[in-house]
Structures are given as C-alpha cells and as structure tokens.
PDB file of N, CA and C in Angstrom:
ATOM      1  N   UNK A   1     -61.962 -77.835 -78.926  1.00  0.00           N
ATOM      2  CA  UNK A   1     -61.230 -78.338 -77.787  1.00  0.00           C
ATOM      3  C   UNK A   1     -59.827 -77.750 -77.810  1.00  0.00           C
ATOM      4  N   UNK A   2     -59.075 -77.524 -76.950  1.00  0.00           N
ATOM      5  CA  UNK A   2     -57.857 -76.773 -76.627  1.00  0.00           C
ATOM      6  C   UNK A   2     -56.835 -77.943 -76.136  1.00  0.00           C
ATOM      7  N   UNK A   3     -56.058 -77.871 -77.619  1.00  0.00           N
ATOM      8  CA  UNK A   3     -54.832 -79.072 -77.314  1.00  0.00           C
ATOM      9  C   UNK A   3     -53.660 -78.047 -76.780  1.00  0.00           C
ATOM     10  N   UNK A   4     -53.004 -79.039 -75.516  1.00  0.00           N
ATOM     11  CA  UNK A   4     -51.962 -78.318 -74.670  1.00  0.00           C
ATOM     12  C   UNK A   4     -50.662 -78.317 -76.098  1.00  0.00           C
ATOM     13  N   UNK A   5     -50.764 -78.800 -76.997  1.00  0.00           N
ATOM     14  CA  UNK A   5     -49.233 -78.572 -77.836  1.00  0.00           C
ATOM     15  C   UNK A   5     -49.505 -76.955 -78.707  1.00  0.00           C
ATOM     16  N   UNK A   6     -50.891 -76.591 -78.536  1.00  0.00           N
ATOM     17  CA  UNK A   6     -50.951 -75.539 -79.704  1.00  0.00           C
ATOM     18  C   UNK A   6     -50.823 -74.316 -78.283  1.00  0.00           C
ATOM     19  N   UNK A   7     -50.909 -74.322 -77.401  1.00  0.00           N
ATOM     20  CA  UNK A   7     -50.933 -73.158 -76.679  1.00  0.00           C
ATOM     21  C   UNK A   7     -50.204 -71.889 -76.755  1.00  0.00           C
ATOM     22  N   UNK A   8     -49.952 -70.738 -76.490  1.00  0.00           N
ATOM     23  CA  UNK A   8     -49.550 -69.826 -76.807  1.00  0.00           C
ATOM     24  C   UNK A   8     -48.418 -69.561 -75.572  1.00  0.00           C
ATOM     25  N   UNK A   9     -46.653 -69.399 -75.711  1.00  0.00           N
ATOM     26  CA  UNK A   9     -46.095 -69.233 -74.522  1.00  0.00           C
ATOM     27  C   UNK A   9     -46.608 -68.113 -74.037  1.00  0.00           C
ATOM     28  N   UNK A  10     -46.246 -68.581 -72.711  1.00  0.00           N
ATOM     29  CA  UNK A  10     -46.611 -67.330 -71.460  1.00  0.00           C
ATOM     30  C   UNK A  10     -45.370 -66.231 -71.746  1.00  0.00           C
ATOM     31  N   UNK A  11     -45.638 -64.861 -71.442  1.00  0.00           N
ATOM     32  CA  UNK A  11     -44.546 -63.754 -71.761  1.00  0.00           C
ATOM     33  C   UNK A  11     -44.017 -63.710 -70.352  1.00  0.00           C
ATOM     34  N   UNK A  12     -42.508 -63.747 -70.424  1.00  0.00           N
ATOM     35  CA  UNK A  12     -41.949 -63.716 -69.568  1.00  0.00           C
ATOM     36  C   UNK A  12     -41.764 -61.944 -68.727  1.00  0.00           C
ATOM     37  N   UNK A  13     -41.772 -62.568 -67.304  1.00  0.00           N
ATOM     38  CA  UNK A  13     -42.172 -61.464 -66.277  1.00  0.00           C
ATOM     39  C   UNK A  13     -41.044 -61.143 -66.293  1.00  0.00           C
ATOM     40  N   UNK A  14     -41.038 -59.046 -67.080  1.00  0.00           N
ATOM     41  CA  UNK A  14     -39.742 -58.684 -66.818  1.00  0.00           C
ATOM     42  C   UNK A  14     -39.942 -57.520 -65.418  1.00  0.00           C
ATOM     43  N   UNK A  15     -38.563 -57.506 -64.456  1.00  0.00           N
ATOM     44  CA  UNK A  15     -38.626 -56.746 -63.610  1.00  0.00           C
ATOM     45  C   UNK A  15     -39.065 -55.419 -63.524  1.00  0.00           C
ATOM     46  N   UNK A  16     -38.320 -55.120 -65.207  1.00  0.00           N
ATOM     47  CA  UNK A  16     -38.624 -53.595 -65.343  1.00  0.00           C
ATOM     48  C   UNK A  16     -40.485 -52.874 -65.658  1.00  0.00           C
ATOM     49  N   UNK A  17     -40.772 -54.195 -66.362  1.00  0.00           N
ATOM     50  CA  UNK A  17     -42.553 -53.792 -66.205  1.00  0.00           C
ATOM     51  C   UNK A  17     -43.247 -54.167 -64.647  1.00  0.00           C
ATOM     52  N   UNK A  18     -42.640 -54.970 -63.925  1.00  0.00           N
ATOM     53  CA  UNK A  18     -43.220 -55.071 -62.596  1.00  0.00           C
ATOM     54  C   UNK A  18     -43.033 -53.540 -62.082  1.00  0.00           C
ATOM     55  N   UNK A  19     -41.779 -52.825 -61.653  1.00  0.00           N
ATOM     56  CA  UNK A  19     -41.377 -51.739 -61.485  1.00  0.00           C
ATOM     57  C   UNK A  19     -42.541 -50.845 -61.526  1.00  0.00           C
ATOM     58  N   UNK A  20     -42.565 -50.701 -63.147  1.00  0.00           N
ATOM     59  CA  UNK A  20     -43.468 -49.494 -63.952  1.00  0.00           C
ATOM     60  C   UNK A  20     -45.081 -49.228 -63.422  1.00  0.00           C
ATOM     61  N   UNK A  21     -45.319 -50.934 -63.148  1.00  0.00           N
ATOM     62  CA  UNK A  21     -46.494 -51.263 -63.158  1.00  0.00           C
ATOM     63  C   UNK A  21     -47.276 -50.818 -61.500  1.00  0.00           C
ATOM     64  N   UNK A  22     -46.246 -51.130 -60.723  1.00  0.00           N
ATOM     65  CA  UNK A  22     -45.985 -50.879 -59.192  1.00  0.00           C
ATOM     66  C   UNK A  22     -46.146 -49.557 -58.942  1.00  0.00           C
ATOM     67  N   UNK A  23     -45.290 -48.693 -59.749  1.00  0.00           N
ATOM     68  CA  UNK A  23     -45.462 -47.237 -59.994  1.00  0.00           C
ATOM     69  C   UNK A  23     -46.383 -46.343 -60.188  1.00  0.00           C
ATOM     70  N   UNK A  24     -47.158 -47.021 -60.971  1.00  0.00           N
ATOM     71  CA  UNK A  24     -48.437 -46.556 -61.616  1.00  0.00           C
ATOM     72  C   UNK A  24     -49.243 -46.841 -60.655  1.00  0.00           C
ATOM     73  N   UNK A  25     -49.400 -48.183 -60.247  1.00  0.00           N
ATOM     74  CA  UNK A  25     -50.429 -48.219 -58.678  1.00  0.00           C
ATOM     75  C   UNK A  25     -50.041 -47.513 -57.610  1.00  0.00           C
ATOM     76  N   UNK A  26     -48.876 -47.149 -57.316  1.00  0.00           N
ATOM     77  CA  UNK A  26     -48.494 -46.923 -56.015  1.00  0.00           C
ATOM     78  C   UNK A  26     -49.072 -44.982 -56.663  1.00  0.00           C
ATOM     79  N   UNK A  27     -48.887 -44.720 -57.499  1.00  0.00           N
ATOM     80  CA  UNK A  27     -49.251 -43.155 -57.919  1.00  0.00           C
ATOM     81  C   UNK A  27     -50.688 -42.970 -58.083  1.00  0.00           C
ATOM     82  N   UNK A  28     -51.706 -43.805 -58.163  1.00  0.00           N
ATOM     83  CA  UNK A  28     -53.341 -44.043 -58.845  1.00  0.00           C
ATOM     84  C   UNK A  28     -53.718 -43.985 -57.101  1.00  0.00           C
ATOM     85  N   UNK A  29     -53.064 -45.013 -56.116  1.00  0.00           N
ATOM     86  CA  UNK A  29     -53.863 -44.902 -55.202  1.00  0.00           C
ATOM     87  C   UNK A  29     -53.605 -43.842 -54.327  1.00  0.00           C
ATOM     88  N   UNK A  30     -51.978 -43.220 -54.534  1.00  0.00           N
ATOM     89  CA  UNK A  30     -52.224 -42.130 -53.780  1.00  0.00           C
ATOM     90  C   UNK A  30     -52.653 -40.930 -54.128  1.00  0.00           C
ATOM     91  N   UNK A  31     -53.315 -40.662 -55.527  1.00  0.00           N
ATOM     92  CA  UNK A  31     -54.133 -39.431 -55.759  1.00  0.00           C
ATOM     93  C   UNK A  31     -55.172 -39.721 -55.328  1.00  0.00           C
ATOM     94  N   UNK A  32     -55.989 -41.264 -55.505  1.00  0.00           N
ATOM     95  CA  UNK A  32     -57.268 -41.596 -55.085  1.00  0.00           C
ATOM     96  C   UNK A  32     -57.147 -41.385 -53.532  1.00  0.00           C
ATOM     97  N   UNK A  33     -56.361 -41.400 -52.442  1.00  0.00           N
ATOM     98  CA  UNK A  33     -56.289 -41.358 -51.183  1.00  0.00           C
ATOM     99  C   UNK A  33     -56.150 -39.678 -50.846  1.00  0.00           C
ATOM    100  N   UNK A  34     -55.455 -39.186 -51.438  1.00  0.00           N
ATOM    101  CA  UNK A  34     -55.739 -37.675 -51.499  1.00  0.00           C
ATOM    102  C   UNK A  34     -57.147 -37.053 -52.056  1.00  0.00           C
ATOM    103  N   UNK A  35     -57.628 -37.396 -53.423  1.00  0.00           N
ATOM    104  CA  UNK A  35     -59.007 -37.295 -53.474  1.00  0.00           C
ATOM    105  C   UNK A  35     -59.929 -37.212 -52.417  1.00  0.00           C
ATOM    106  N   UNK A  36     -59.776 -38.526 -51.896  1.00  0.00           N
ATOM    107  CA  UNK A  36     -61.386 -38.925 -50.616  1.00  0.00           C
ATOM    108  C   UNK A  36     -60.882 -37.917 -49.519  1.00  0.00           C
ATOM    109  N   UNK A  37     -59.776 -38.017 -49.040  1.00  0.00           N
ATOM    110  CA  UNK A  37     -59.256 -37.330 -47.893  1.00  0.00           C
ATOM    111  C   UNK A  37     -59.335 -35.641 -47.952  1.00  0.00           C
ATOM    112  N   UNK A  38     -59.530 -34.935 -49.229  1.00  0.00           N
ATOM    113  CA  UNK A  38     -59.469 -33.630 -49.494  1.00  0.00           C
ATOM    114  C   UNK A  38     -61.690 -33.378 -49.606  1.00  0.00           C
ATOM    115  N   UNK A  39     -61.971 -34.667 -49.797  1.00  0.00           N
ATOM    116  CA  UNK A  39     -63.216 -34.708 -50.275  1.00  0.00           C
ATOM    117  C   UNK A  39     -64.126 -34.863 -48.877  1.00  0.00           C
ATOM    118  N   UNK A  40     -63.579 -35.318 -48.306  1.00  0.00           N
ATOM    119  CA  UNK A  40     -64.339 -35.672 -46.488  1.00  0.00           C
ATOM    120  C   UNK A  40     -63.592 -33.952 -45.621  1.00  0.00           C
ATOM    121  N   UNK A  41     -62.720 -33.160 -46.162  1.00  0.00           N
ATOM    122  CA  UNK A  41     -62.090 -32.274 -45.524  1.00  0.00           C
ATOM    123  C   UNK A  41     -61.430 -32.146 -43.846  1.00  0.00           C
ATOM    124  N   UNK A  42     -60.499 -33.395 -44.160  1.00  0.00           N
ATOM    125  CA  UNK A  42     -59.669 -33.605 -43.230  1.00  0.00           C
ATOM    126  C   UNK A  42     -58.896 -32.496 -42.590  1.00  0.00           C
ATOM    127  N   UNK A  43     -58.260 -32.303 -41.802  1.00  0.00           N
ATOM    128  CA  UNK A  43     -57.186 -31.288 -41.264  1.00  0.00           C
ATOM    129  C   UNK A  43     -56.050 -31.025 -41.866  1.00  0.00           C
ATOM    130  N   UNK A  44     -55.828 -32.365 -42.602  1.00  0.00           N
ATOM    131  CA  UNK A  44     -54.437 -33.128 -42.743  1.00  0.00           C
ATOM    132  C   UNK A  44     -54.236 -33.087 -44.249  1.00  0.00           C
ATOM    133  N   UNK A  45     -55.566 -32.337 -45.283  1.00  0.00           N
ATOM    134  CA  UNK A  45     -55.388 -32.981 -46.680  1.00  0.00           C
ATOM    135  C   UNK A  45     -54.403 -31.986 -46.971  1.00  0.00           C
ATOM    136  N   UNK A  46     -53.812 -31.023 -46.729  1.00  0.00           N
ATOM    137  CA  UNK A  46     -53.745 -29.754 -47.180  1.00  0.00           C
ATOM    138  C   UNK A  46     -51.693 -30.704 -47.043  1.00  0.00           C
ATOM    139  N   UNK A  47     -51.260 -31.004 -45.877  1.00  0.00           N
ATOM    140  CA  UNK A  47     -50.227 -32.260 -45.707  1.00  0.00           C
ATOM    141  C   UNK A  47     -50.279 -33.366 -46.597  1.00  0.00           C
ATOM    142  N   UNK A  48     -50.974 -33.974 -47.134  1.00  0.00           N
ATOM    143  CA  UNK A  48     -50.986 -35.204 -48.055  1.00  0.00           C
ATOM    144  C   UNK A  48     -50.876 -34.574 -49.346  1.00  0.00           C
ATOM    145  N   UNK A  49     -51.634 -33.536 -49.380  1.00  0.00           N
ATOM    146  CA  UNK A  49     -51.438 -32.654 -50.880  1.00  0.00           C
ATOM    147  C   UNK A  49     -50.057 -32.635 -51.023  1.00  0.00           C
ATOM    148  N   UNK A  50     -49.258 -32.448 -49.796  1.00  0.00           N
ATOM    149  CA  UNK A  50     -47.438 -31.690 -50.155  1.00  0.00           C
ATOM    150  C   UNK A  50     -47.081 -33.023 -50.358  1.00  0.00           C
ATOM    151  N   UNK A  51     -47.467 -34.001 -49.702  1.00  0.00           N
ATOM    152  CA  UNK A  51     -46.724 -35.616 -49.767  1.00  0.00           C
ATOM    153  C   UNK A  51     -47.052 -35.983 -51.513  1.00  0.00           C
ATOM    154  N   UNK A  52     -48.327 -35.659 -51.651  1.00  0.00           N
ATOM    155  CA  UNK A  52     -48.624 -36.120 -52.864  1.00  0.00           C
ATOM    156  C   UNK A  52     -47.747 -35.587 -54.119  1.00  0.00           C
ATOM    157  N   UNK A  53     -47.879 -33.839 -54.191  1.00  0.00           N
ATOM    158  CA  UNK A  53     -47.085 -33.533 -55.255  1.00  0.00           C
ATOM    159  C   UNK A  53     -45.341 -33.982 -54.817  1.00  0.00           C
ATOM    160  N   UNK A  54     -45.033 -34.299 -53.995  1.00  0.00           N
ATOM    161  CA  UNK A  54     -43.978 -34.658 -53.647  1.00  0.00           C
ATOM    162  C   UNK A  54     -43.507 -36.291 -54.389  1.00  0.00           C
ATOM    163  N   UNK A  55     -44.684 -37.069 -54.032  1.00  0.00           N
ATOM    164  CA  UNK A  55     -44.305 -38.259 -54.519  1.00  0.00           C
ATOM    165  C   UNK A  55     -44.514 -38.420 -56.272  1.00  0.00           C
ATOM    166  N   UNK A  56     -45.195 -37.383 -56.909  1.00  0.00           N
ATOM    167  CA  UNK A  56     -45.429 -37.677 -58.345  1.00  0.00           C
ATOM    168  C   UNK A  56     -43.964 -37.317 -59.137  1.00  0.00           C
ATOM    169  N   UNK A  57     -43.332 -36.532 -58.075  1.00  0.00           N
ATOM    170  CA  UNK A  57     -41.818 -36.768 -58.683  1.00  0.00           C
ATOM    171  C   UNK A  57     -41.056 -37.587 -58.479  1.00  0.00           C
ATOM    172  N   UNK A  58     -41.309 -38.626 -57.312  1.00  0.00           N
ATOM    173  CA  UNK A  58     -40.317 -39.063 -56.752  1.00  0.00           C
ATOM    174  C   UNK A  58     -40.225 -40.644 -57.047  1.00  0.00           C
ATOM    175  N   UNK A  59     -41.455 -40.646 -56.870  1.00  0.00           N
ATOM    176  CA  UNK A  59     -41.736 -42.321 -57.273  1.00  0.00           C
ATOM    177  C   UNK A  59     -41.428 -42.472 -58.815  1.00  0.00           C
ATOM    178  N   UNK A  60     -41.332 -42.166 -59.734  1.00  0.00           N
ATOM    179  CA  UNK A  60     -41.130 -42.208 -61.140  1.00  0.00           C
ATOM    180  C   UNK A  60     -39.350 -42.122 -61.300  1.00  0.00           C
ATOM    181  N   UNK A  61     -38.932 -40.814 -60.266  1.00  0.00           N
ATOM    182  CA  UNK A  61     -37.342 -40.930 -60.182  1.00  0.00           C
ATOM    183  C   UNK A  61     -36.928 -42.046 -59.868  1.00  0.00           C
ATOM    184  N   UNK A  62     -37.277 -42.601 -58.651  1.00  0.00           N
ATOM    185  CA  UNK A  62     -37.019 -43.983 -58.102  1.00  0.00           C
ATOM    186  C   UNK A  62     -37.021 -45.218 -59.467  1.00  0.00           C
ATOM    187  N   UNK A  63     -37.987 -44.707 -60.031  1.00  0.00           N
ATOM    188  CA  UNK A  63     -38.485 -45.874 -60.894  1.00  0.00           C
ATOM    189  C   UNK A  63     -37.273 -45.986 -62.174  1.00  0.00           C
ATOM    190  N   UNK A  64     -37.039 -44.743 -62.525  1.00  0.00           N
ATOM    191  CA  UNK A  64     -35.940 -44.596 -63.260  1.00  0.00           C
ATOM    192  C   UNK A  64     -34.539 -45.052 -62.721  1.00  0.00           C
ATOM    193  N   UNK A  65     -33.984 -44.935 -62.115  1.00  0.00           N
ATOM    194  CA  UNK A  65     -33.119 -45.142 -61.383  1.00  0.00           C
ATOM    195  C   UNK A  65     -33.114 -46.580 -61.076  1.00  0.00           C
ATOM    196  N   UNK A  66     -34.072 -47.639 -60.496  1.00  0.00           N
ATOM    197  CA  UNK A  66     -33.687 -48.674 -60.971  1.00  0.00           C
ATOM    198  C   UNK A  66     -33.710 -49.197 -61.884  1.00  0.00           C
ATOM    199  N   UNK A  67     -34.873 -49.058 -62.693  1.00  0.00           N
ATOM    200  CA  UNK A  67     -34.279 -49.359 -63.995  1.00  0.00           C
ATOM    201  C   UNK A  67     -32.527 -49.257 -64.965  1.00  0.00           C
ATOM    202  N   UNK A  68     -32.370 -47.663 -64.739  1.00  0.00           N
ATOM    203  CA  UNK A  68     -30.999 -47.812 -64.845  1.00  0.00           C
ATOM    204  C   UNK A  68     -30.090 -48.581 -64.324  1.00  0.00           C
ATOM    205  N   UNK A  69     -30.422 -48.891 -63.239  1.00  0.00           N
ATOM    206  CA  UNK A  69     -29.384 -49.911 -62.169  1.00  0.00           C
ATOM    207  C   UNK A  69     -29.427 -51.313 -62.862  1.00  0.00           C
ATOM    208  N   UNK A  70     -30.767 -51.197 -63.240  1.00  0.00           N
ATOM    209  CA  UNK A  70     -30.638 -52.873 -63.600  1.00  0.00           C
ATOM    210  C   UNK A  70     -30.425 -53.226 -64.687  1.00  0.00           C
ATOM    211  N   UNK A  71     -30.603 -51.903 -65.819  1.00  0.00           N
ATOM    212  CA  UNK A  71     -29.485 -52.328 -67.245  1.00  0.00           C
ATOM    213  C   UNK A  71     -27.700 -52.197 -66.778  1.00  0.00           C
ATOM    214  N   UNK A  72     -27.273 -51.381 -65.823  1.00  0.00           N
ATOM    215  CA  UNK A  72     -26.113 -51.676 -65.695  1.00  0.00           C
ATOM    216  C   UNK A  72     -25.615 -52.601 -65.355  1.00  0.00           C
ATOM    217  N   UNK A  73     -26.444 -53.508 -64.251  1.00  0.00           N
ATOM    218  CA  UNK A  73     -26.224 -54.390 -63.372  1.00  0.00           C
ATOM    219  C   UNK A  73     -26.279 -55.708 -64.479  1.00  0.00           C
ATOM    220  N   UNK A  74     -27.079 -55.739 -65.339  1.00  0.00           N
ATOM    221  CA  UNK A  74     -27.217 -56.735 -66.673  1.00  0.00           C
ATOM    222  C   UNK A  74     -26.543 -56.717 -67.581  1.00  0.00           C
ATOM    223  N   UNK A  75     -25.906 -55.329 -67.894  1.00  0.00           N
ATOM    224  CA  UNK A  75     -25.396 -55.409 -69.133  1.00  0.00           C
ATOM    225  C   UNK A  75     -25.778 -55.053 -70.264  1.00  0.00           C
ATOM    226  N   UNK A  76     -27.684 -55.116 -69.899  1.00  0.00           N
ATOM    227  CA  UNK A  76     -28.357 -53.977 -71.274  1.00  0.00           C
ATOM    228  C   UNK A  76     -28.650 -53.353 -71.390  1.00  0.00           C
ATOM    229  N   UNK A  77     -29.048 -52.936 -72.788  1.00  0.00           N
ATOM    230  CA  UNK A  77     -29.426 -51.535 -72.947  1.00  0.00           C
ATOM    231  C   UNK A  77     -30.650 -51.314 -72.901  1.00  0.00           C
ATOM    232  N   UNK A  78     -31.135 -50.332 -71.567  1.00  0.00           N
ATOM    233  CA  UNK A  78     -33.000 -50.143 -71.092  1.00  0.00           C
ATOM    234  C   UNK A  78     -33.065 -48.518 -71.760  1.00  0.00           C
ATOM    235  N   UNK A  79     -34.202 -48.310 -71.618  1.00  0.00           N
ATOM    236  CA  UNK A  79     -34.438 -47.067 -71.666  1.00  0.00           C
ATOM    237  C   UNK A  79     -34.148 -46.009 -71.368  1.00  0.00           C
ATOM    238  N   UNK A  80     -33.681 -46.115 -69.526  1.00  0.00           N
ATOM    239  CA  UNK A  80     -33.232 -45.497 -69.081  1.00  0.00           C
ATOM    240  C   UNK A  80     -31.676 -44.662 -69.132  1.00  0.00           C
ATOM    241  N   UNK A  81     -30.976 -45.822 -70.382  1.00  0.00           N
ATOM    242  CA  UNK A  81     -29.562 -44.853 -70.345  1.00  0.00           C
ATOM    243  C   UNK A  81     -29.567 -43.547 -70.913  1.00  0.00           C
ATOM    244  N   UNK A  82     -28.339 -42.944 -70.308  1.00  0.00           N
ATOM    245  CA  UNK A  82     -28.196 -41.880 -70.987  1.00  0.00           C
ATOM    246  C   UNK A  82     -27.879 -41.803 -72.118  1.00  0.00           C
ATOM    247  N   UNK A  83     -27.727 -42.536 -73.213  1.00  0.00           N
ATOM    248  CA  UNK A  83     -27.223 -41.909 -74.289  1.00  0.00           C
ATOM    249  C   UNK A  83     -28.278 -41.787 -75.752  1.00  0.00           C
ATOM    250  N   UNK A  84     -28.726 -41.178 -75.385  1.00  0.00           N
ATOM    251  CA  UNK A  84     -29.806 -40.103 -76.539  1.00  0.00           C
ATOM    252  C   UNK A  84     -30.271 -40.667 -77.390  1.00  0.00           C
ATOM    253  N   UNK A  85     -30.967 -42.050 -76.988  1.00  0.00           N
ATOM    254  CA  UNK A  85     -31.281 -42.876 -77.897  1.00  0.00           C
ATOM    255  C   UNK A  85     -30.647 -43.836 -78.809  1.00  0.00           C
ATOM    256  N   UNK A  86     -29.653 -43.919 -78.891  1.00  0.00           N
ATOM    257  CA  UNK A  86     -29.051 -44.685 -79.810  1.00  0.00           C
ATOM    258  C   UNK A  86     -29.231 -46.211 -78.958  1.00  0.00           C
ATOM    259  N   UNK A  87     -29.725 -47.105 -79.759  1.00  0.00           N
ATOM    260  CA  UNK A  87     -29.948 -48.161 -79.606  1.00  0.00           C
ATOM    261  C   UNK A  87     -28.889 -49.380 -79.629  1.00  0.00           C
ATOM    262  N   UNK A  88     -28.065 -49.530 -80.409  1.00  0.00           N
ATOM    263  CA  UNK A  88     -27.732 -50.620 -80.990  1.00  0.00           C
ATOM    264  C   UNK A  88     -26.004 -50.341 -80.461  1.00  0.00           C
ATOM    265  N   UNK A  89     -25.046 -50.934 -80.846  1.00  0.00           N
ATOM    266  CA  UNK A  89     -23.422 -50.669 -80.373  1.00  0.00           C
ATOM    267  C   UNK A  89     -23.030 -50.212 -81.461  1.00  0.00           C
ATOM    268  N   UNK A  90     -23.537 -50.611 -82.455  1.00  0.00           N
ATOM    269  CA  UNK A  90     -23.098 -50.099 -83.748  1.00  0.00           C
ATOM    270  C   UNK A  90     -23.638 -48.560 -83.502  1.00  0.00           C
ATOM    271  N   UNK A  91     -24.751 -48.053 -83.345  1.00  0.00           N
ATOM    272  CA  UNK A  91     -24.722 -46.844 -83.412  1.00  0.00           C
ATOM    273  C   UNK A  91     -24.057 -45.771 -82.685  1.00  0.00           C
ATOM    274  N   UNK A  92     -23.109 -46.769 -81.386  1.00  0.00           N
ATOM    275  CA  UNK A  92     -22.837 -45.362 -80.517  1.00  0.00           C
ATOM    276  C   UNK A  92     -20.767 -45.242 -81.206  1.00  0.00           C
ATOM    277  N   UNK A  93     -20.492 -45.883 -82.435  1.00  0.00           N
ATOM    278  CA  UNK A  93     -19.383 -45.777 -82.756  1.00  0.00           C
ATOM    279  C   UNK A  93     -19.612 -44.000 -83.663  1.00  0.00           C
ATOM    280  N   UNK A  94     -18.038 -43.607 -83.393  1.00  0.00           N
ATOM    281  CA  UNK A  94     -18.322 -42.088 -84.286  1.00  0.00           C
ATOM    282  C   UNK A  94     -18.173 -41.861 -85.555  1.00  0.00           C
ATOM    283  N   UNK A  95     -18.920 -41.833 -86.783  1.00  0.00           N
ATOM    284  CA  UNK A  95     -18.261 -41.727 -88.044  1.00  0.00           C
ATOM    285  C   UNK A  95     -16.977 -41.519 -88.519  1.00  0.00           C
ATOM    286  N   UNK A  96     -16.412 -42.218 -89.239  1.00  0.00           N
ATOM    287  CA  UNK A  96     -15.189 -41.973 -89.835  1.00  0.00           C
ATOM    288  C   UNK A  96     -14.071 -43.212 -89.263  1.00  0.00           C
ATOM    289  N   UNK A  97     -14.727 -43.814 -88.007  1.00  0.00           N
ATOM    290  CA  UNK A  97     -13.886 -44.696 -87.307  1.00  0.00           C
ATOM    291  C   UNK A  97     -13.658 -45.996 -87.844  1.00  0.00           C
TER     292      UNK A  97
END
C-alpha cells in the first residue's frame, strides 16, 4: 500500500528545461513535416527544405539566448554564459589575488 508521508517530491518545473524541451519538439516536428511533404513531392518542399535548414539554426539560437537572459535576469549561473566554464565565483577570481 502507498502511504502519502513516504512519497517521493515532485521535481520542480524549471523554465530552462521547458525551453529545451519545446525546442526539441518544435525541431522533431518540423523535420517530420518536411519528411512527409518532400515524401508526397509537393511544389513547395524544395521552400520548407530552406525554412527547415534555416530553423535548425535558429531555434536552438533562440533557445540559447533565453536561457542566457534568464540567468541574467536571475542572477545565475546557466550554461549559457560566456565564461568558459568556470562554474563557481570562486573560480572566476585570478590567481595571485
């Protein structure tokens, strides 16, 4: 039997995996929509092809970009910053300081 005190918390919904996650669908269905549409030989696939390689850059830029926005806008440190990995505050001080 499943007592409600032993349950396991729920993981909290972060924006930045909604984002990612959005990304990934919004990129899956438009190769799958280019697929069928190149596969039935539309007029038009040869146009969705340019939209398509168009959006596999663009939607991921986008995706980056808010992300960045929203560690600035927070205050933390996401993935997206620029600085070359260094994680922690302690690491972005310069030796000797």
């Amino acid at each position: 039997m499943w007592d409600k005190n032993t349950e396991k918390p729920r993981k909290k919904i972060n924006p930045r995996r909604v984002a990612a996650l959005a990304g990934v669908a919004l990129l899956a269905a438009m190769y799958l929509i280019t697929l069928v549409v190149a596969i039935f030989d539309q007029e038009n696939s040869g146009r969705l092809f340019q939209i398509c390689l168009a959006g596999t850059v663009a939607i991921p830029l986008l995706i980056w970009v808010y992300i960045w926005m929203y560690g600035k806008l927070s205050g933390r440190h996401t993935m997206a910053d620029l600085d070359l990995g260094r994680d922690t505050p302690e690491d972005t001080q310069i030796p000797g300081e």
